[in-house]
N, C-alpha and C. Protein backbone atom coordinates (compact mmCIF):
# COMPACT_ATOMS: atom_id res chain seq x y z
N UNK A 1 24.64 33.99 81.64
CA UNK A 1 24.24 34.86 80.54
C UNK A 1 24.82 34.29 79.24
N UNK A 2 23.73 34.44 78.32
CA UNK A 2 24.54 33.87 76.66
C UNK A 2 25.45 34.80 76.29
N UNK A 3 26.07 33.83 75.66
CA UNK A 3 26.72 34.99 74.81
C UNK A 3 26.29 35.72 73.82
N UNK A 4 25.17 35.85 73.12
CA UNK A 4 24.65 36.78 72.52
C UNK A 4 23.99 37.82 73.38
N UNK A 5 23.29 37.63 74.42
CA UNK A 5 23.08 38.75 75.36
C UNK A 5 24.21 39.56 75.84
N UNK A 6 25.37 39.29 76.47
CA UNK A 6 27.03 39.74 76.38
C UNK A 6 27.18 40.88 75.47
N UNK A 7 26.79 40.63 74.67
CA UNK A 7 27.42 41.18 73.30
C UNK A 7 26.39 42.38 73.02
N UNK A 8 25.15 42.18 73.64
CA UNK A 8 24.44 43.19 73.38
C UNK A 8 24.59 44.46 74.80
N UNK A 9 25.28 43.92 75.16
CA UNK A 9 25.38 44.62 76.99
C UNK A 9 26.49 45.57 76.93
N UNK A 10 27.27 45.59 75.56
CA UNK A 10 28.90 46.23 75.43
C UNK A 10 28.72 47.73 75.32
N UNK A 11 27.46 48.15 75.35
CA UNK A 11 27.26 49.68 75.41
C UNK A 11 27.58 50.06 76.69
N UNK A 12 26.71 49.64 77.75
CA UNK A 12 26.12 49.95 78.71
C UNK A 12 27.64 49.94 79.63
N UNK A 13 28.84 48.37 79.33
CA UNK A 13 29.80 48.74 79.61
C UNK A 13 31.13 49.86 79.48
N UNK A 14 30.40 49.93 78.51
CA UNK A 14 31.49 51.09 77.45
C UNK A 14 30.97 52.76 77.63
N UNK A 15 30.05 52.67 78.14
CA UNK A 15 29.45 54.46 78.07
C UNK A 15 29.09 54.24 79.95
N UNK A 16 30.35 53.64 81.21
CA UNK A 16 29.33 53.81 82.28
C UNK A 16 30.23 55.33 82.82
N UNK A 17 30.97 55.96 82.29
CA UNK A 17 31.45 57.37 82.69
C UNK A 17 30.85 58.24 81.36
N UNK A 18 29.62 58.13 81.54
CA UNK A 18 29.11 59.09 80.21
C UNK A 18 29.12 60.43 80.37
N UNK A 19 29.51 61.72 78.90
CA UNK A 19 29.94 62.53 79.06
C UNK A 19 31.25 62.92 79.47
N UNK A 20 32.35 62.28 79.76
CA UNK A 20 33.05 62.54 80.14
C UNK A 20 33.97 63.09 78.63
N UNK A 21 33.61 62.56 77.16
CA UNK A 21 34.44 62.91 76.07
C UNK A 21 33.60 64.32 76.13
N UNK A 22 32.30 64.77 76.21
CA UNK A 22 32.06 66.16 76.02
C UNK A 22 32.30 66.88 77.02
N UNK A 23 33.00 66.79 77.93
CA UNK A 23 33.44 67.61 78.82
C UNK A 23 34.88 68.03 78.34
N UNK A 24 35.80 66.86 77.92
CA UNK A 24 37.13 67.08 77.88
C UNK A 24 37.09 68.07 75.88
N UNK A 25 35.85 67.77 75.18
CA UNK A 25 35.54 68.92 73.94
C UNK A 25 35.20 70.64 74.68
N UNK A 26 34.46 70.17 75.75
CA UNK A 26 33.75 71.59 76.03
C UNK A 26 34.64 72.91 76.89
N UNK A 27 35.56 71.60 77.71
CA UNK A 27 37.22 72.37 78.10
C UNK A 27 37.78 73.04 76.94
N UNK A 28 38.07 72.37 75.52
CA UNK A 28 38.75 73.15 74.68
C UNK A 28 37.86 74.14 73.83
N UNK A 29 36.91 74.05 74.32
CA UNK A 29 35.99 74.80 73.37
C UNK A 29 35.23 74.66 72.13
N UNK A 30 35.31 73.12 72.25
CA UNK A 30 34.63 72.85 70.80
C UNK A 30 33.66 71.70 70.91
N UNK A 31 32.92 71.20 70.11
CA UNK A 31 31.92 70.50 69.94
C UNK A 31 33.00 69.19 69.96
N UNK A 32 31.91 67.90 70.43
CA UNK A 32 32.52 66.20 70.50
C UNK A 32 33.00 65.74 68.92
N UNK A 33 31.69 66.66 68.22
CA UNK A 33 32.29 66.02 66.94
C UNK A 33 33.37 66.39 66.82
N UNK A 34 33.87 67.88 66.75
CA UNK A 34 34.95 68.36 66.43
C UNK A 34 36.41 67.51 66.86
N UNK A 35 36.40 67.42 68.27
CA UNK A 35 36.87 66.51 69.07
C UNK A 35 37.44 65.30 68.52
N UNK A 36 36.26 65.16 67.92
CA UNK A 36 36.52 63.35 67.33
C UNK A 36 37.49 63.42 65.90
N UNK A 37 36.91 64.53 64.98
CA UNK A 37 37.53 64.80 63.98
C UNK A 37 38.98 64.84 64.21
N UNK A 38 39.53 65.73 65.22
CA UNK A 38 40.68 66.24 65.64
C UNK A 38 41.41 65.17 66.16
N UNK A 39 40.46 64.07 66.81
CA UNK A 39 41.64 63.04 67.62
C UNK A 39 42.04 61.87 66.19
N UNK A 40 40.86 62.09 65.26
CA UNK A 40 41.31 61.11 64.16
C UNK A 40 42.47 61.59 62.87
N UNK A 41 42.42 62.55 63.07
CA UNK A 41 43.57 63.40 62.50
C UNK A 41 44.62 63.49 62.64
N UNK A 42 45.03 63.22 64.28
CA UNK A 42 45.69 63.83 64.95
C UNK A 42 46.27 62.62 66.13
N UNK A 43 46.14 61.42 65.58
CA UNK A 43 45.98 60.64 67.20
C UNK A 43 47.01 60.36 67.72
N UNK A 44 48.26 60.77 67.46
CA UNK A 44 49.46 60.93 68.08
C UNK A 44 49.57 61.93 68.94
N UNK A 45 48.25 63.54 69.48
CA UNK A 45 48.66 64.34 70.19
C UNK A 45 47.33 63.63 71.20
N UNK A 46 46.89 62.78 71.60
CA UNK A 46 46.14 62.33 71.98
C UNK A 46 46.40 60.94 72.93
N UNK A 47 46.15 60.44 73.93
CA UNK A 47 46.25 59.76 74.56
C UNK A 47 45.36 58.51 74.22
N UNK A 48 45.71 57.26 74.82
CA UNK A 48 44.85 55.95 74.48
C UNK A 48 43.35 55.88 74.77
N UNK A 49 43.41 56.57 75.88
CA UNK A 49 41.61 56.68 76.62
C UNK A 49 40.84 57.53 75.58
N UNK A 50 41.20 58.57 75.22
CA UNK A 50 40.67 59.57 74.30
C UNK A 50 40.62 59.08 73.20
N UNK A 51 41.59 58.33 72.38
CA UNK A 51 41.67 57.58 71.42
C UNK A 51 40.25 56.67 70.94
N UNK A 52 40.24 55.81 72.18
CA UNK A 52 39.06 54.73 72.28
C UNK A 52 37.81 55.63 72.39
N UNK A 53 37.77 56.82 73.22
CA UNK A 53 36.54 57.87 73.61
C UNK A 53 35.86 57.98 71.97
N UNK A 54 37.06 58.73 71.45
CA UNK A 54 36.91 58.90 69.96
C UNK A 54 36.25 57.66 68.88
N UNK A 55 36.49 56.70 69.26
CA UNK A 55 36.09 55.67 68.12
C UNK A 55 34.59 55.36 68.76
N UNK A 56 34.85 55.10 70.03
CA UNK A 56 33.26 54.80 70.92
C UNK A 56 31.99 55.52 70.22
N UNK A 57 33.02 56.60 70.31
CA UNK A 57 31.49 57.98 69.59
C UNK A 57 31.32 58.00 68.38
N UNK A 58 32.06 57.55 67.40
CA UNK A 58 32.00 57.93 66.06
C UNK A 58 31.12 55.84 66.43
N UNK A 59 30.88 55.27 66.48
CA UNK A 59 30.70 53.83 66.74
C UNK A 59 28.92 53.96 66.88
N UNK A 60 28.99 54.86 68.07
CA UNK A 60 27.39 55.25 68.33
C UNK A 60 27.16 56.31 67.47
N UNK A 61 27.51 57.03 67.22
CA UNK A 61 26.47 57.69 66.27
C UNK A 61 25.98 56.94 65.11
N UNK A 62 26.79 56.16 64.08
CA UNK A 62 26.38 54.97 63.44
C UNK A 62 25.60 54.58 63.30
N UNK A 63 25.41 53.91 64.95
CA UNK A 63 24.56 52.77 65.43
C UNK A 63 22.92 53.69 65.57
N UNK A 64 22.97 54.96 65.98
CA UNK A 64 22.13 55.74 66.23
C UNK A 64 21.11 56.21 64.85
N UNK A 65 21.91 56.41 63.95
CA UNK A 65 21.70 56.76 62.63
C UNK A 65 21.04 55.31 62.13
N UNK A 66 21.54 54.45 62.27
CA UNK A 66 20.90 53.10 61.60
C UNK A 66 19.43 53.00 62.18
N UNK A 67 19.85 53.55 63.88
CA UNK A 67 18.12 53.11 64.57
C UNK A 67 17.46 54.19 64.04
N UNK A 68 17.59 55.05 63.43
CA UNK A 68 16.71 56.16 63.19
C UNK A 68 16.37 56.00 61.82
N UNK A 69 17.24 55.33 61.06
CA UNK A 69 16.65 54.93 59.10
C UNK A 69 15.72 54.26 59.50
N UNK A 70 15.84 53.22 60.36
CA UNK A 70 14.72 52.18 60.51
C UNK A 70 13.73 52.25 60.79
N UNK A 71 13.33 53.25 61.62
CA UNK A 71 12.10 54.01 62.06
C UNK A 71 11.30 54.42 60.14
């Protein structure tokens, strides 16, 4: 595999326990965004996995928003 294909594959590695950040929002009662807001605020009451959860998502929505201007 090239390495430009690699590089396009880093989702698919990165989201293969999907849902698992809106579960650990929907335990506390709040929305992912909220979640995300709170772990970037806050990322010392927060653990490393959640940390990365947090940037992953704020990363895709981005990426989501860009595919949708383009349309």
């Amino acid at each position: 595999m090239t390495k430009e294909k690699q590089d396009k594959k880093w989702i698919q590695k990165a989201t293969k326990n999907e849902g698992t950040f809106t579960a650990k929002a929907k335990r506390k009662g709040i929305t992912s965004a909220q979640l995300q807001a709170n772990v970037e605020n806050n990322p010392d009451d927060y653990d490393e996995k959640t940390k990365k959860q947090a940037q992953l998502r704020e990363t895709l929505v981005k990426l989501n928003k860009i595919k949708k201007d383009k349309k």
